[in-house]
C-alpha atoms as a PDB file:
ATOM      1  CA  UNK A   1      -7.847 -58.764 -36.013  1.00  0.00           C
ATOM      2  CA  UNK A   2      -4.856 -58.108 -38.385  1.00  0.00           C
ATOM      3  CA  UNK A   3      -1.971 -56.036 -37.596  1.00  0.00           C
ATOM      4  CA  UNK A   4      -1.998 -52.611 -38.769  1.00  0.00           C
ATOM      5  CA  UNK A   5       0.359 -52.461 -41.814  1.00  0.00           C
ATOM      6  CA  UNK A   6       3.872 -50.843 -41.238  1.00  0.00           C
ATOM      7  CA  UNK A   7       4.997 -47.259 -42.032  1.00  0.00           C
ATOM      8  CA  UNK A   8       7.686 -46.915 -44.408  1.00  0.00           C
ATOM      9  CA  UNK A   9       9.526 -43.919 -44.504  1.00  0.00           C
ATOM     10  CA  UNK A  10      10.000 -41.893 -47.745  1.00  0.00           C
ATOM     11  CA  UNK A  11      13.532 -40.968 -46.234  1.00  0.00           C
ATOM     12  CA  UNK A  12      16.389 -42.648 -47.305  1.00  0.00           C
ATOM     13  CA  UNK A  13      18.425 -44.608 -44.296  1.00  0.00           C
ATOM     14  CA  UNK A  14      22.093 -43.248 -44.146  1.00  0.00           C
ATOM     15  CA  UNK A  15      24.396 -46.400 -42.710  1.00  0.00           C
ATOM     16  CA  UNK A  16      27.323 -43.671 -42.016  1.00  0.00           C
ATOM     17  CA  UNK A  17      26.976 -42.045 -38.953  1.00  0.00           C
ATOM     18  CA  UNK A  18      26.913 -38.106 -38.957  1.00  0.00           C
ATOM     19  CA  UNK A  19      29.865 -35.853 -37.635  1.00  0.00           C
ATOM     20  CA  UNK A  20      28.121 -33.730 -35.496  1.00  0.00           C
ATOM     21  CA  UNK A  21      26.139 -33.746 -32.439  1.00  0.00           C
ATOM     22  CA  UNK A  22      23.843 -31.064 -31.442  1.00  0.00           C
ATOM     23  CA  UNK A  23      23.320 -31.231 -27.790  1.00  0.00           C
ATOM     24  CA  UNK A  24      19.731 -28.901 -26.461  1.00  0.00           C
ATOM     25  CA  UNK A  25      16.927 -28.969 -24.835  1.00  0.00           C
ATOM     26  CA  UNK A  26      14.015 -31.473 -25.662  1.00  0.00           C
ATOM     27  CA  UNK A  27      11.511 -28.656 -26.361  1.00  0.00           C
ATOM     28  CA  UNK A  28      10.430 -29.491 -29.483  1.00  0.00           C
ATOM     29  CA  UNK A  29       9.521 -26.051 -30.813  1.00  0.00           C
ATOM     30  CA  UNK A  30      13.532 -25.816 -32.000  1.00  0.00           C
ATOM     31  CA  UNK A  31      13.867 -28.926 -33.067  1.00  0.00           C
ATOM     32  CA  UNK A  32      13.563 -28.074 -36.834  1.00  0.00           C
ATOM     33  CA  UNK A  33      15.311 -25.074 -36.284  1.00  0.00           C
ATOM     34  CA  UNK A  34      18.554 -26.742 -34.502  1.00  0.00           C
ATOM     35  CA  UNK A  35      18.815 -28.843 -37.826  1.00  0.00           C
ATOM     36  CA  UNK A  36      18.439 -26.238 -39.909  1.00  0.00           C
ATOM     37  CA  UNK A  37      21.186 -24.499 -38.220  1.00  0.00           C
ATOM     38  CA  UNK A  38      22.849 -27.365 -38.446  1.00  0.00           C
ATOM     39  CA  UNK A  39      22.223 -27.700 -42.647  1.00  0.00           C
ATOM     40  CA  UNK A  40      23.493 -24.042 -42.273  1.00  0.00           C
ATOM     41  CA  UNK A  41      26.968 -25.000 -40.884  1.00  0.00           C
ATOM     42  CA  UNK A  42      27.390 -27.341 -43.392  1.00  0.00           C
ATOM     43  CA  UNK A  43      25.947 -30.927 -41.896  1.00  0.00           C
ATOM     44  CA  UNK A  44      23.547 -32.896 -43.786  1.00  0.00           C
ATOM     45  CA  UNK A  45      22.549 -34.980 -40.761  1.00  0.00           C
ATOM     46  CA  UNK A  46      23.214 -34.616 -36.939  1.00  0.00           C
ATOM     47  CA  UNK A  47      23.487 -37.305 -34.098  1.00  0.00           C
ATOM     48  CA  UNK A  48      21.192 -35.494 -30.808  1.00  0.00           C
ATOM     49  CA  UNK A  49      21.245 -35.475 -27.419  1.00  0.00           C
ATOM     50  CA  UNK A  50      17.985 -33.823 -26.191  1.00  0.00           C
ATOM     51  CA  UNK A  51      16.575 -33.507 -22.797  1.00  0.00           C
ATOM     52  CA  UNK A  52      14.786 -30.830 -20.813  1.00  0.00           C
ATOM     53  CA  UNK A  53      18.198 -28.558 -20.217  1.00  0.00           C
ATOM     54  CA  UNK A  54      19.970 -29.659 -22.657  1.00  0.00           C
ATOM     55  CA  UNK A  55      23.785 -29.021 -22.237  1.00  0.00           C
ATOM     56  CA  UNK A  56      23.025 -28.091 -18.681  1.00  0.00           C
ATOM     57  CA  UNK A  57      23.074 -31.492 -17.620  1.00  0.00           C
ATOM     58  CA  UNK A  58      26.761 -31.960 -18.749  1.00  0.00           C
ATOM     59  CA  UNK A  59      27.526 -29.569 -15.271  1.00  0.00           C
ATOM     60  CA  UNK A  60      27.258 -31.547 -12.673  1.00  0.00           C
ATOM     61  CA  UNK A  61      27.442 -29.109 -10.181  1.00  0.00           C
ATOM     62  CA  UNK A  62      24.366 -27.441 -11.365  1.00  0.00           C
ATOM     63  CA  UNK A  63      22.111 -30.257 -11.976  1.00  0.00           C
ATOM     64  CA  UNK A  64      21.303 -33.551 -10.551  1.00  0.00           C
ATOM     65  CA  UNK A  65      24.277 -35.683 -10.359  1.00  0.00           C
ATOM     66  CA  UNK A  66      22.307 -38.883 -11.985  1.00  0.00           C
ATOM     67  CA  UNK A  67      20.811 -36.855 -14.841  1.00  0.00           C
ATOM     68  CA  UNK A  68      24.564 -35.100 -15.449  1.00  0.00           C
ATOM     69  CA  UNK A  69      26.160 -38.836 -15.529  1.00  0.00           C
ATOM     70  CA  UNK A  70      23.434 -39.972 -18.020  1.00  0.00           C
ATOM     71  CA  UNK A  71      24.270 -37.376 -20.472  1.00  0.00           C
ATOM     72  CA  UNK A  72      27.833 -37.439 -20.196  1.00  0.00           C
ATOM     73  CA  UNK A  73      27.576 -41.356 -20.536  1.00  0.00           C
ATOM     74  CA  UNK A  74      25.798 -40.767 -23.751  1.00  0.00           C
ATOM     75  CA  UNK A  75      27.481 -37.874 -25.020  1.00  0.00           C
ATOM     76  CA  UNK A  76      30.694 -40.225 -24.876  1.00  0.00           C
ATOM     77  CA  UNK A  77      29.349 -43.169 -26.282  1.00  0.00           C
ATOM     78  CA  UNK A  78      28.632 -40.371 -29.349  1.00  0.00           C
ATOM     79  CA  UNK A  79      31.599 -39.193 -29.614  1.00  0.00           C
ATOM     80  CA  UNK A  80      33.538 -41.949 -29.309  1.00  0.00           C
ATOM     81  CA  UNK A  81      31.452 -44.689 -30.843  1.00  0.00           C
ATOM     82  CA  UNK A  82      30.683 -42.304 -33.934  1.00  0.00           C
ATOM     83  CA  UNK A  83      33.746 -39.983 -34.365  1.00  0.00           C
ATOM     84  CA  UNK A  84      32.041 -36.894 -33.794  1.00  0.00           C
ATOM     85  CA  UNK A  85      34.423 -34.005 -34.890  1.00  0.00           C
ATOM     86  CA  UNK A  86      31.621 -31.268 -34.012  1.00  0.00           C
ATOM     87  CA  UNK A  87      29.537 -30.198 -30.994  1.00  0.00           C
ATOM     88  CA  UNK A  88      26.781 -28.037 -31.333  1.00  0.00           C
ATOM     89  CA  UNK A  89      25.424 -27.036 -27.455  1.00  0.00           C
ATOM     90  CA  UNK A  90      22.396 -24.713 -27.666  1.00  0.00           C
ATOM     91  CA  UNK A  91      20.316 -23.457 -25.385  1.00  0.00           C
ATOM     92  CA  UNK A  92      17.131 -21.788 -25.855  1.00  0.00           C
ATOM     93  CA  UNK A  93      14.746 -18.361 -24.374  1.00  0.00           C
ATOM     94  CA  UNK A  94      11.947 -19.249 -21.869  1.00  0.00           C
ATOM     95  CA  UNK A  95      13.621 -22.657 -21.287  1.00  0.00           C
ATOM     96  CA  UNK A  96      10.874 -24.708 -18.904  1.00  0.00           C
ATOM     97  CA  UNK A  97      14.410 -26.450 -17.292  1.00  0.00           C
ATOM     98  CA  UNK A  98      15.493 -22.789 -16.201  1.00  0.00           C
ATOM     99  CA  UNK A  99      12.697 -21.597 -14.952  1.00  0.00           C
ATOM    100  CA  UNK A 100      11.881 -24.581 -12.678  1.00  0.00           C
ATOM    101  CA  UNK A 101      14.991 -24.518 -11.388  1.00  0.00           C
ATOM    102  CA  UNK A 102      15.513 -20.668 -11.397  1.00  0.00           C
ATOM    103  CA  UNK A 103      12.435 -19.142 -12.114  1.00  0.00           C
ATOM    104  CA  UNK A 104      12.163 -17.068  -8.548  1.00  0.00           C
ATOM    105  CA  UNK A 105      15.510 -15.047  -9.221  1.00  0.00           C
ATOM    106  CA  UNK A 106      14.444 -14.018 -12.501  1.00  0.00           C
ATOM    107  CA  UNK A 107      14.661 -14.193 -15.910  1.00  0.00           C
ATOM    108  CA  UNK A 108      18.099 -12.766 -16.356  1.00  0.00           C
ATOM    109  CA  UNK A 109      19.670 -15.573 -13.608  1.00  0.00           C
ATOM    110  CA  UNK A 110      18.013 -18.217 -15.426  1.00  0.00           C
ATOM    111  CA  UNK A 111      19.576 -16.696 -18.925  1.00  0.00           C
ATOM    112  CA  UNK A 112      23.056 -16.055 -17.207  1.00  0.00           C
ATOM    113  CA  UNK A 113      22.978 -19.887 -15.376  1.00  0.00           C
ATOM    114  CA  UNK A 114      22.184 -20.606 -19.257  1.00  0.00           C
ATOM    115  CA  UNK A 115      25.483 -19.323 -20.262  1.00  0.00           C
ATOM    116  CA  UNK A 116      27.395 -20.676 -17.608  1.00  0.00           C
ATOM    117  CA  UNK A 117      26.169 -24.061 -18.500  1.00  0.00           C
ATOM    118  CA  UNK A 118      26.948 -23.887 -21.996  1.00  0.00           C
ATOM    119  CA  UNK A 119      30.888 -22.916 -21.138  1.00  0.00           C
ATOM    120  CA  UNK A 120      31.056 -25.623 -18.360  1.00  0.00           C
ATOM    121  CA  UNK A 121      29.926 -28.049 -20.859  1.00  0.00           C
ATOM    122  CA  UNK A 122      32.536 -27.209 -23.617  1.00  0.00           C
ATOM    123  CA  UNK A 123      34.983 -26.923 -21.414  1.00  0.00           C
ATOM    124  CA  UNK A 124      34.622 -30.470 -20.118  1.00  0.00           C
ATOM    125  CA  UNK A 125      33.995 -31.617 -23.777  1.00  0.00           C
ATOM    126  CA  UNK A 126      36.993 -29.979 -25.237  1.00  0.00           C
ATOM    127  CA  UNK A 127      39.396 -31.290 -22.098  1.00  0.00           C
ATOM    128  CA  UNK A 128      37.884 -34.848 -22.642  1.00  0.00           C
ATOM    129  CA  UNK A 129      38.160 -34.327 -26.659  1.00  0.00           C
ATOM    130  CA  UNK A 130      40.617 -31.847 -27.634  1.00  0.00           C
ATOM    131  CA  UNK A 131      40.349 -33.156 -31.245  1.00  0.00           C
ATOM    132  CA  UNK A 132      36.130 -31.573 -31.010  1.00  0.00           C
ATOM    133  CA  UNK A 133      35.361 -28.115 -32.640  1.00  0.00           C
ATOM    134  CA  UNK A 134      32.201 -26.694 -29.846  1.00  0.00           C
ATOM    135  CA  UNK A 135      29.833 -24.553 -30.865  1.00  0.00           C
ATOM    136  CA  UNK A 136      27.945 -22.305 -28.413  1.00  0.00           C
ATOM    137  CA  UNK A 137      24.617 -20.669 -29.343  1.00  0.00           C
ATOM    138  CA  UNK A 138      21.280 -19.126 -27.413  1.00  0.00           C
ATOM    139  CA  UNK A 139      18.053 -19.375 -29.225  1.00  0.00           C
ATOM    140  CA  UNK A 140      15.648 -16.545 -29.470  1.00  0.00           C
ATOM    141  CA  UNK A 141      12.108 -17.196 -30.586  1.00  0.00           C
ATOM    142  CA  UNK A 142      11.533 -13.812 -33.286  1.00  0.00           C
ATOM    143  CA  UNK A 143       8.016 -13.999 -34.401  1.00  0.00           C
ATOM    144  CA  UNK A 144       7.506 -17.277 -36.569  1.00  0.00           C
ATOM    145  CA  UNK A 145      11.837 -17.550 -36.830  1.00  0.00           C
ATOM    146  CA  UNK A 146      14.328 -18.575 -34.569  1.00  0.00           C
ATOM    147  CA  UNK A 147      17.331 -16.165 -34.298  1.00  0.00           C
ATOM    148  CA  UNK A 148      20.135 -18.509 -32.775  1.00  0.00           C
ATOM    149  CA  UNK A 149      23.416 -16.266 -31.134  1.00  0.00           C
ATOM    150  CA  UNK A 150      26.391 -17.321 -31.321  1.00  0.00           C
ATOM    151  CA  UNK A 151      28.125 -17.589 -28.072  1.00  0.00           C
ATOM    152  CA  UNK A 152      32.068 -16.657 -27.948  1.00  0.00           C
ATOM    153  CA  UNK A 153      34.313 -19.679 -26.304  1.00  0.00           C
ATOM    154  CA  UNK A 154      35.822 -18.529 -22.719  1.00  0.00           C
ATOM    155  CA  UNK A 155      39.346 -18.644 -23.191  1.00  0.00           C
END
């Protein structure tokens, strides 16, 4: 029995490393979307980091200490490794992380915890990398579109 032949891709392979990294949730309903948004703000490409949570795994007082060092671990290597100048966190509606985790208390705990997580995260990012320019955004599933809200920096 032969092989099966290999796939080559139709798209063209890049050998410069994108400037931004999009950090969100593995769900991949928004994954099109987050690089759309990203096409949007001007990036032809994006480096990822996506798990289940997303940017809630850079606060390591809110999730599992193992699972916060992996990201943060990986988000460095990014940054450093390919001289990221932009960070996109996002986090989504209905997240299945959330809910686990918060689902008794209610939709609008798991939504606030959301936004909490997103400002713990750049906060740590930007006192790591001062140099980074974080971006903060929910996204909300409207009808066959996904609406994503910017979120304003804590000062």
């Amino acid at each position: 029995m032969s092989a099966p032949a290999p796939f080559v891709s139709r798209v063209p392979f890049e050998s410069v490393h994108p400037k931004a990294l999009a950090v969100y949730c593995s769900d991949g309903r928004f994954t099109e979307a987050v690089e759309d948004l990203a096409h949007h703000l001007g990036h032809s490409r994006i480096d990822t980091l996506t798990l289940p949570g997303g940017p809630a795994l850079l606060n390591r007082w809110a999730s599992d200490y193992l699972e916060s060092e992996g990201i943060t671990r990986a988000a460095r290597f990014l940054i450093e490794g390919h001289h990221i100048e932009d960070v996109l966190l996002l986090a989504h509606a209905g997240c299945g992380y959330y809910q686990a985790r918060h689902g008794a208390l209610g939709p609008e705990i798991s939504a606030e915890q959301q936004l909490k997580d997103l400002h713990f995260g750049a906060k740590e990012l930007q006192v790591a990398y001062p140099h980074l320019r974080i971006h903060l955004y929910f996204a909300h599933p409207k009808g066959k579109t996904v609406e994503f809200q910017p979120i304003p920096r804590e000062a």
